[in-house]
Protein backbone atom coordinates (compact mmCIF):
# COMPACT_ATOMS: atom_id res chain seq x y z
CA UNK A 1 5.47 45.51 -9.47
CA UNK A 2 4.72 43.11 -12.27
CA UNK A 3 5.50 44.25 -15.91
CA UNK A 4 3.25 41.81 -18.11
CA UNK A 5 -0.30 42.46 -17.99
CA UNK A 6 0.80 45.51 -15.63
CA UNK A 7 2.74 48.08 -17.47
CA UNK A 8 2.69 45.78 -20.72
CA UNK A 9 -1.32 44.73 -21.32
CA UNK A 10 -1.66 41.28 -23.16
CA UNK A 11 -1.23 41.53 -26.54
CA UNK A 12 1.25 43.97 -26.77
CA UNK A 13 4.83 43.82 -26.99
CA UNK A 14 6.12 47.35 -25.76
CA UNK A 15 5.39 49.26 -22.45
CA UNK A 16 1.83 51.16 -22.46
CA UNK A 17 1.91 54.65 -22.25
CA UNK A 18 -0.93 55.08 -20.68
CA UNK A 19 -0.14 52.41 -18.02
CA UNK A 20 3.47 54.00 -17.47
CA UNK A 21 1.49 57.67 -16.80
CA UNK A 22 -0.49 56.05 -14.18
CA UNK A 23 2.77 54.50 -12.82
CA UNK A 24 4.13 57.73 -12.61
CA UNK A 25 1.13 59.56 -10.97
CA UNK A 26 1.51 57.03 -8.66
CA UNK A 27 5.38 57.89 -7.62
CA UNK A 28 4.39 61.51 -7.74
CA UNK A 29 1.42 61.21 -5.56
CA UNK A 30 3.03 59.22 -3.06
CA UNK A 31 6.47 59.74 -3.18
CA UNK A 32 7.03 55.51 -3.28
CA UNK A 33 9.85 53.74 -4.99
CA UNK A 34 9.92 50.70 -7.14
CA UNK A 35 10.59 47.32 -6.67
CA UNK A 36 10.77 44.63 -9.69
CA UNK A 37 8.54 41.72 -8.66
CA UNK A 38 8.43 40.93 -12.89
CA UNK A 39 10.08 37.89 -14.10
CA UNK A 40 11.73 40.92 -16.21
CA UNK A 41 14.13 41.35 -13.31
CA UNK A 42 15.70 37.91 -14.67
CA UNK A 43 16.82 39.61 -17.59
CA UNK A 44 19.73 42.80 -17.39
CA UNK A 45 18.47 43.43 -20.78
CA UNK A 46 14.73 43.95 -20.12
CA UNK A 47 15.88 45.35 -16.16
CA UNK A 48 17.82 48.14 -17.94
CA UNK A 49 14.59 49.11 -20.35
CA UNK A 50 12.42 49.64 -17.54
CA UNK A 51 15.32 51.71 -16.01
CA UNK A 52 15.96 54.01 -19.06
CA UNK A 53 12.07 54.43 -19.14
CA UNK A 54 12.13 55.41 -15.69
CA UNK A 55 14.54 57.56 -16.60
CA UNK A 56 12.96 59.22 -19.40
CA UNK A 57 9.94 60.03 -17.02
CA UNK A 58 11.93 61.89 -14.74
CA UNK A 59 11.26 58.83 -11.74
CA UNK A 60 13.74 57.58 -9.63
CA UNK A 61 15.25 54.08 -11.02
CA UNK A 62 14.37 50.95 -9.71
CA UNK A 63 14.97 50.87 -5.73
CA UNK A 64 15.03 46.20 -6.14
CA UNK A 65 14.01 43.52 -7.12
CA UNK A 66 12.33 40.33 -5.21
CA UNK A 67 14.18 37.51 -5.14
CA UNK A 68 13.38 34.63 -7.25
CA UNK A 69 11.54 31.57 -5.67
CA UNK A 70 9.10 30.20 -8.21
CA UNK A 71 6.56 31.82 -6.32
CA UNK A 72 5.68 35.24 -6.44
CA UNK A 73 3.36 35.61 -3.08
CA UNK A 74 6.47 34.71 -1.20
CA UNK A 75 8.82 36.66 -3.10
CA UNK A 76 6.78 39.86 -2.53
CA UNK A 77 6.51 38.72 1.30
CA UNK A 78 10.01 37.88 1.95
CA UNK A 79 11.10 41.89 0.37
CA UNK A 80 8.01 43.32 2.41
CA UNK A 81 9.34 41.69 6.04
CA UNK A 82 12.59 41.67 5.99
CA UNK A 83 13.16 45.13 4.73
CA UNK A 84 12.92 47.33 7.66
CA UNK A 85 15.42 45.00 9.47
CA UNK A 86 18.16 45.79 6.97
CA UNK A 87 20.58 47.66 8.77
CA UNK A 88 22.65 47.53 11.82
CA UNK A 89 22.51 50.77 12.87
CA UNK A 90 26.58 50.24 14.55
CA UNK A 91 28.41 48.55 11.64
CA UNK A 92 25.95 49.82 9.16
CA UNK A 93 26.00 46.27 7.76
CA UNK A 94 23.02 44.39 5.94
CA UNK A 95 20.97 42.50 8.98
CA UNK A 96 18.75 39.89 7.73
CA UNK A 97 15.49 39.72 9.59
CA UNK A 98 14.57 36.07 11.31
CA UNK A 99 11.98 35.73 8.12
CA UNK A 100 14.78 36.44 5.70
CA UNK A 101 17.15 33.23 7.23
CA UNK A 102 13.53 31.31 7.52
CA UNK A 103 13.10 32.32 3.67
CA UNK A 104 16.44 31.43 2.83
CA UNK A 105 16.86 28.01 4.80
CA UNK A 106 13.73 26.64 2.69
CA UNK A 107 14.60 27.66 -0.54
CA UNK A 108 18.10 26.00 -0.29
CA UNK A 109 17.35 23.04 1.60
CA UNK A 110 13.69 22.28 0.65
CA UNK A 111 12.68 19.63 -1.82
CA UNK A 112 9.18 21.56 -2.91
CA UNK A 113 10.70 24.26 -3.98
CA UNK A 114 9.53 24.86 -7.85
CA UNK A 115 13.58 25.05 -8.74
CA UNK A 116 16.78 23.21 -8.38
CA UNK A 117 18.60 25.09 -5.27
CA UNK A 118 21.96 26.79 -6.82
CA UNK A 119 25.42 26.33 -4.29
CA UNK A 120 25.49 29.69 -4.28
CA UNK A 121 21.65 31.18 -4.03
CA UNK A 122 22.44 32.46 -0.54
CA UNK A 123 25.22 34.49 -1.51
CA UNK A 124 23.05 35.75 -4.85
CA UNK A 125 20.07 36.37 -2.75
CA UNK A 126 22.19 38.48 -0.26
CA UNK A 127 24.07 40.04 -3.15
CA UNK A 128 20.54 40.60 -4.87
CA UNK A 129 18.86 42.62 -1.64
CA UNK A 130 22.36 44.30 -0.28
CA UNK A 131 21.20 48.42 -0.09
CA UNK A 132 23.71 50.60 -0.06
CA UNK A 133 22.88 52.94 3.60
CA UNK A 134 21.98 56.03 1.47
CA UNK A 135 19.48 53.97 0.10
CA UNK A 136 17.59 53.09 3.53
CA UNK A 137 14.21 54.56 3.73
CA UNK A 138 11.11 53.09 6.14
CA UNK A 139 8.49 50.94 4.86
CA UNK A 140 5.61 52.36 5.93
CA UNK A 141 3.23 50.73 3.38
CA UNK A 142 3.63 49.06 0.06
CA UNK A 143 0.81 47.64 -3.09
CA UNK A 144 1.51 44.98 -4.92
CA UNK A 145 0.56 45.89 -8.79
CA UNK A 146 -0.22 42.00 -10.76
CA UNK A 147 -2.12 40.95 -13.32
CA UNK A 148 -2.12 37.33 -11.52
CA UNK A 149 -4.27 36.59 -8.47
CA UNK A 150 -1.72 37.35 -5.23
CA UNK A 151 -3.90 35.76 -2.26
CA UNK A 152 -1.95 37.34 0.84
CA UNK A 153 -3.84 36.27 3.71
CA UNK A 154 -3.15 39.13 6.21
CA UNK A 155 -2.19 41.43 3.11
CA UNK A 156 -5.15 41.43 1.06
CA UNK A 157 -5.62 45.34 0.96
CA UNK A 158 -1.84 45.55 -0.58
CA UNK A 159 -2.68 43.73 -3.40
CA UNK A 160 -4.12 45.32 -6.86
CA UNK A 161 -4.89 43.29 -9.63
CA UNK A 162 -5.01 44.35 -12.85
CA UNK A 163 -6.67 43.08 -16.34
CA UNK A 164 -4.25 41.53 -18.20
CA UNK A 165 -5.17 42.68 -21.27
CA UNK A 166 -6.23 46.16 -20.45
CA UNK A 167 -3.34 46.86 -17.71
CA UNK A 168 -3.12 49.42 -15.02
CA UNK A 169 -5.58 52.01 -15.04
CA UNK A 170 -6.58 55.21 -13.77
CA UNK A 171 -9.47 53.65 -11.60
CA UNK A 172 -6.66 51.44 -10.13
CA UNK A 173 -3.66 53.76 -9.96
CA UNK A 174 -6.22 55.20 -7.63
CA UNK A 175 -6.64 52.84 -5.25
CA UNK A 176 -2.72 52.31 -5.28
CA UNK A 177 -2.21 56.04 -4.16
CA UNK A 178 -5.12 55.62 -1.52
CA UNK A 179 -3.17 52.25 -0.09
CA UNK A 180 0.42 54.14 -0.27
CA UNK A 181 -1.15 57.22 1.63
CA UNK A 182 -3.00 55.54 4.38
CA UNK A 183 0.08 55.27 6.38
């Protein structure tokens, strides 16, 4: 989920109301959990607002956070792959998936990538997706909520885009439930 233009309509400088009550009819309708695609997940500061609001409106906190590659279409693919390959099932250890090495190999090696590679982004990445076993549930489908244009060529139905300005709406909390309860 994207905050700006999401849960924060253009113009405004505090989470909507409104938009958060559609975010949580959403969670309640369809029992989903959360994951920060937002370049608020940068920020501890902004990471632990949306958390107390969560809070406040009785919904589970924040269940991750993409990883950061410059581009959000992959970030949002990378999470959506590799996460029911997780967990090895004897040592109960993080597993990644042949995507998430694939994912990882380009963004420290490549020279396209939209940021200098850090010595260390493997170990944040895996440090940034580890989830603890308790934590393991089966993704059985997932909607992407942006206020930018996501083309995902085989996930085109995930994806619901919302006015900037206006945010996310009834009309389009609607089709988010209908997506998260096809499965």
């Amino acid at each position: 989920m994207d905050m700006n233009g999401v849960i924060v309509p253009k113009g405004e400088n505090a989470m909507n109301e409104r938009c958060l009550n559609e975010l949580q009819r959403i969670v309640q309708e369809t029992n989903c959990r959360i994951v920060l695609s937002s370049s608020w997940r940068m920020s501890s500061f902004a990471t632990e607002k949306i958390q107390i609001k969560l809070k406040e409106l009785e919904m589970q906190p924040l269940f991750g956070k993409t990883p950061w590659s410059g581009k959000r279409i992959n970030e949002i693919l990378f999470w959506v792959e590799s996460w029911n390959n997780y967990v090895d099932e004897e040592t109960k250890s993080w597993r990644p998936s042949k995507y998430f090495e694939n994912f990882l190999n380009f963004f420290t090696t490549s020279k396209e990538t939209s940021f200098p590679p850090k010595q260390n982004f493997r170990e944040e990445l895996l440090f940034e997706t580890e989830i603890k076993q308790e934590d393991k549930v089966i993704l059985t489908s997932w909607v992407a909520l942006d206020d930018e244009d996501l083309v995902i060529p085989k996930s085109k139905n995930n994806v619901i885009q919302t006015q900037s300005e206006i945010g996310l709406t009834k009309e389009l909390a609607d089709q988010a439930i209908a997506i998260l309860n096809r499965a």
